[in-house]
Protein backbone atom coordinates (compact mmCIF):
# COMPACT_ATOMS: atom_id res chain seq x y z
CA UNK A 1 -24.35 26.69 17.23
CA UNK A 2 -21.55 23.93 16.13
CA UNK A 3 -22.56 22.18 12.97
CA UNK A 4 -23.19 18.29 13.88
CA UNK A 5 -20.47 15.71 13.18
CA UNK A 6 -20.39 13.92 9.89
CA UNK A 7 -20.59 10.07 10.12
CA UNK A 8 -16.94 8.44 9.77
CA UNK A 9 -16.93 5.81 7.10
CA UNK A 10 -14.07 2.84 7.02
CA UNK A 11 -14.69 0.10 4.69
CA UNK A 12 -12.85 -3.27 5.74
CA UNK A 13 -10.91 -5.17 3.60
CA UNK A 14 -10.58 -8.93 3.93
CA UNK A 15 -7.53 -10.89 4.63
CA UNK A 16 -8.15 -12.83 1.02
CA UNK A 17 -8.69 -9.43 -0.53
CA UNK A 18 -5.06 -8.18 0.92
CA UNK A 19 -3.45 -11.65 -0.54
CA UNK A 20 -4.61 -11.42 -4.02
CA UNK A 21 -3.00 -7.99 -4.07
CA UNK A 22 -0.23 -9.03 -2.62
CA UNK A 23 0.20 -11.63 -5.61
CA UNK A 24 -0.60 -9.45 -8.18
CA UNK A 25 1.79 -6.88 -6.75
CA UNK A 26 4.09 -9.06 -6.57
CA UNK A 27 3.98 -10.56 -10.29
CA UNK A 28 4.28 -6.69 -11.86
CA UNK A 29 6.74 -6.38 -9.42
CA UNK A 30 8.66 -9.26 -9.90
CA UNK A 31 8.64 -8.71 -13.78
CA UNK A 32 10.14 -5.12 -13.23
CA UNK A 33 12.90 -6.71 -10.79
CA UNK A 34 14.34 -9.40 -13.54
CA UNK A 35 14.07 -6.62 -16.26
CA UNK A 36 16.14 -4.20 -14.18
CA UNK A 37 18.76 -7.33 -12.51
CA UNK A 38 19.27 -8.62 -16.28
CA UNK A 39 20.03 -4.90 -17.49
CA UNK A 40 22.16 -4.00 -14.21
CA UNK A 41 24.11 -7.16 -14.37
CA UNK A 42 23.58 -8.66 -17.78
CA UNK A 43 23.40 -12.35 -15.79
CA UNK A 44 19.87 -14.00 -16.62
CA UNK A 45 20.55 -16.57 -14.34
CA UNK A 46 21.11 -13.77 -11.45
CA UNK A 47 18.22 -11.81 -12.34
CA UNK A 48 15.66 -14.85 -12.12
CA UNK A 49 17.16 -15.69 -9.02
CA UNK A 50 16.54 -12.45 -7.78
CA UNK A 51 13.14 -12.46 -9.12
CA UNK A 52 12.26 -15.86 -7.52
CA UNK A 53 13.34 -15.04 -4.35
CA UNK A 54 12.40 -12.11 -3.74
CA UNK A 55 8.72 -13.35 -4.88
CA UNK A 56 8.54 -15.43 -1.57
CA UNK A 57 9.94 -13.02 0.39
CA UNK A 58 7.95 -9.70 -0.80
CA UNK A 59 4.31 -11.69 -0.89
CA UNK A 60 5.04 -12.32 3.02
CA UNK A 61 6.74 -8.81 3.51
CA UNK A 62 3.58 -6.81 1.20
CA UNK A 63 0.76 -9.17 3.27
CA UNK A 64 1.57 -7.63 6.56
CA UNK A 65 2.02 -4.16 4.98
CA UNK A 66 -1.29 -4.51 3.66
CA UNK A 67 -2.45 -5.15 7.44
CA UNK A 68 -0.67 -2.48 8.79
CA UNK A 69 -2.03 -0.09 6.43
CA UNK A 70 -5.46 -1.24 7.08
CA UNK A 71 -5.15 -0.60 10.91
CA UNK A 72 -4.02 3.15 9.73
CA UNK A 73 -7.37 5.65 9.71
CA UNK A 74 -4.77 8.40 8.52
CA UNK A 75 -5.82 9.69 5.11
CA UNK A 76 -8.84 7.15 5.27
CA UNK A 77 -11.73 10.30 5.01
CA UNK A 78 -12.03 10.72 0.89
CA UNK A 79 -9.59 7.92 0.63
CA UNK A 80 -7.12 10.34 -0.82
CA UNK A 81 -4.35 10.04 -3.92
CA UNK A 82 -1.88 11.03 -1.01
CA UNK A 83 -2.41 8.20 1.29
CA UNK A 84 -1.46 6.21 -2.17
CA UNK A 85 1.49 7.52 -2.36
CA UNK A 86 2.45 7.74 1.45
CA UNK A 87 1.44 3.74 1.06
CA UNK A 88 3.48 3.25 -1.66
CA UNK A 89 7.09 5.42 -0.26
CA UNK A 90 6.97 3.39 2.60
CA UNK A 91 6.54 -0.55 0.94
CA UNK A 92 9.03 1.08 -1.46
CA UNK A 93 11.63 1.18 1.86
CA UNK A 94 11.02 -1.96 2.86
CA UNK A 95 11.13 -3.75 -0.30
CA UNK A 96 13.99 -1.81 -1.23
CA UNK A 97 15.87 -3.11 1.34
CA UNK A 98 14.57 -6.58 0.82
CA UNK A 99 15.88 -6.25 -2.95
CA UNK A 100 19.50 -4.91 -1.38
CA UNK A 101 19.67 -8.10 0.73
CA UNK A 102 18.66 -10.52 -1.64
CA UNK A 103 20.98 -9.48 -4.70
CA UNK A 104 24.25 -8.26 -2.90
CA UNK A 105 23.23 -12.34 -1.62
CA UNK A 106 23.51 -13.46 -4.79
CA UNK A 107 25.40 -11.54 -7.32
CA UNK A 108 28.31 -10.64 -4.19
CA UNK A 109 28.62 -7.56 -5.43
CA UNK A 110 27.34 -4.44 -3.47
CA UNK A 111 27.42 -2.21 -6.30
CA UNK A 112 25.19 -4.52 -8.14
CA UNK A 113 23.08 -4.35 -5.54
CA UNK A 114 22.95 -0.80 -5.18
CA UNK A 115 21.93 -0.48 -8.42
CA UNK A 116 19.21 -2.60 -8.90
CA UNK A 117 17.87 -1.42 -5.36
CA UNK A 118 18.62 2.09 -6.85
CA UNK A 119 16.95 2.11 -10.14
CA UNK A 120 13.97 0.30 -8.36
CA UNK A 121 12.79 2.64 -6.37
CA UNK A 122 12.18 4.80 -9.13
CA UNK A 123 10.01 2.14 -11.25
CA UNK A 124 8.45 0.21 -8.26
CA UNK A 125 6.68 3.82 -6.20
CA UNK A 126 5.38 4.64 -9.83
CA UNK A 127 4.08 1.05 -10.48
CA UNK A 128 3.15 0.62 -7.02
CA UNK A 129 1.11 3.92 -6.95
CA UNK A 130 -1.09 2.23 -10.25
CA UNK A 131 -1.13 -0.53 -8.53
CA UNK A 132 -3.18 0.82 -5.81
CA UNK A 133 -5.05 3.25 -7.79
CA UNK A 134 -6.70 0.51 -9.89
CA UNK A 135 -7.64 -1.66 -6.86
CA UNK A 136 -9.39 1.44 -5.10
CA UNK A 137 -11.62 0.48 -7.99
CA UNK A 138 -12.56 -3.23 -7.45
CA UNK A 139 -14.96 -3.31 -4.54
CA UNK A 140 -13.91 -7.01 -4.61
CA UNK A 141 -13.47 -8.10 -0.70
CA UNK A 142 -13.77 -4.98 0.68
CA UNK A 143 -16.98 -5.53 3.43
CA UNK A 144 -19.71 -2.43 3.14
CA UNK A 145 -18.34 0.65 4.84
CA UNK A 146 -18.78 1.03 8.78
CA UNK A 147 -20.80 4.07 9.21
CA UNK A 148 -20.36 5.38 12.94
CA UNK A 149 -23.39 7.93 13.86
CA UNK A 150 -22.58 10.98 15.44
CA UNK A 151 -24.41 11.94 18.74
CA UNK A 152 -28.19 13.77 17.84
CA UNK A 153 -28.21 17.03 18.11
CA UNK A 154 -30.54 18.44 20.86
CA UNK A 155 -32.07 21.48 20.38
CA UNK A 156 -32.54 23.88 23.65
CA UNK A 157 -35.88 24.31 24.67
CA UNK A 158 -37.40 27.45 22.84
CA UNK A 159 -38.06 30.57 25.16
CA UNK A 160 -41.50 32.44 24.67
CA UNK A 161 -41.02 36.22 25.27
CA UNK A 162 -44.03 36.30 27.62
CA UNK A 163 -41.76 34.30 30.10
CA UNK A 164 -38.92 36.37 29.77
């Protein structure tokens, strides 16, 4: 006899709840981008325009990550360190190619760009991955799990031997 189903649990998280980490993202992140711009190009004026920039730009870009990522059941089960870091590689492609854009924009120089992309994808998946290991533990806008029941099990009907 097959062992019943176990219930699948999915908690929801809030639109507000996706923002805020979007913003706090961003300000770890942003701090990591003008540290690594200033030391790539040694132009302070570069690297906070890099920073500033990119902080409009990523916010937008990490909100509707965020609601992708929600939509995705994949890895959802035991909410596993994996999905974390499956999250985090692929933000870390977009926003790598986000940081590209924006400083080849406005240093001009490709190389310049390459490395600051470069050496951020490195800093950013680990930072990232911390990121959103420590808001798996704030239960802060995230609605009460959806439990989905499996069908009941019915039992067949129990044969006597006197009516075999």
């Amino acid at each position: 006899m097959s062992q019943p189903a176990e219930p699948v649990r999915r908690p929801a998280e809030h639109h507000l709840r996706s923002l805020i980490k979007g913003v706090s993202w961003r300000v770890i992140g942003s701090l990591d981008t003008f540290i690594l711009s200033y030391l790539v190009t040694g132009n302070a004026k570069w690297s906070v325009s890099i920073a500033s920039v990119e902080a409009l730009t990523k916010i937008a870009l990490f909100y509707f990550h965020e609601r992708v990522w929600e939509r995705l059941a994949w890895g959802r089960e035991i909410e596993a360190h994996w999905r974390s870091v499956a999250k985090g590689a692929s933000w870390r492609a977009v926003a790598t190619l986000d940081t590209f854009m924006l400083s080849w924009l406005i240093t001009g120089s490709v190389k310049s760009a390459g490395a600051i992309a470069s050496f951020e994808i490195f800093t950013k998946i680990t930072l990232f991955y911390l990121h959103e290991r420590g808001w798996k533990l704030i239960s802060w806008g995230r609605a009460p799990a959806a439990t989905v029941a499996p069908a009941p099990q019915v039992s067949p009907p129990a044969t006597s031997a006197a009516a075999a």
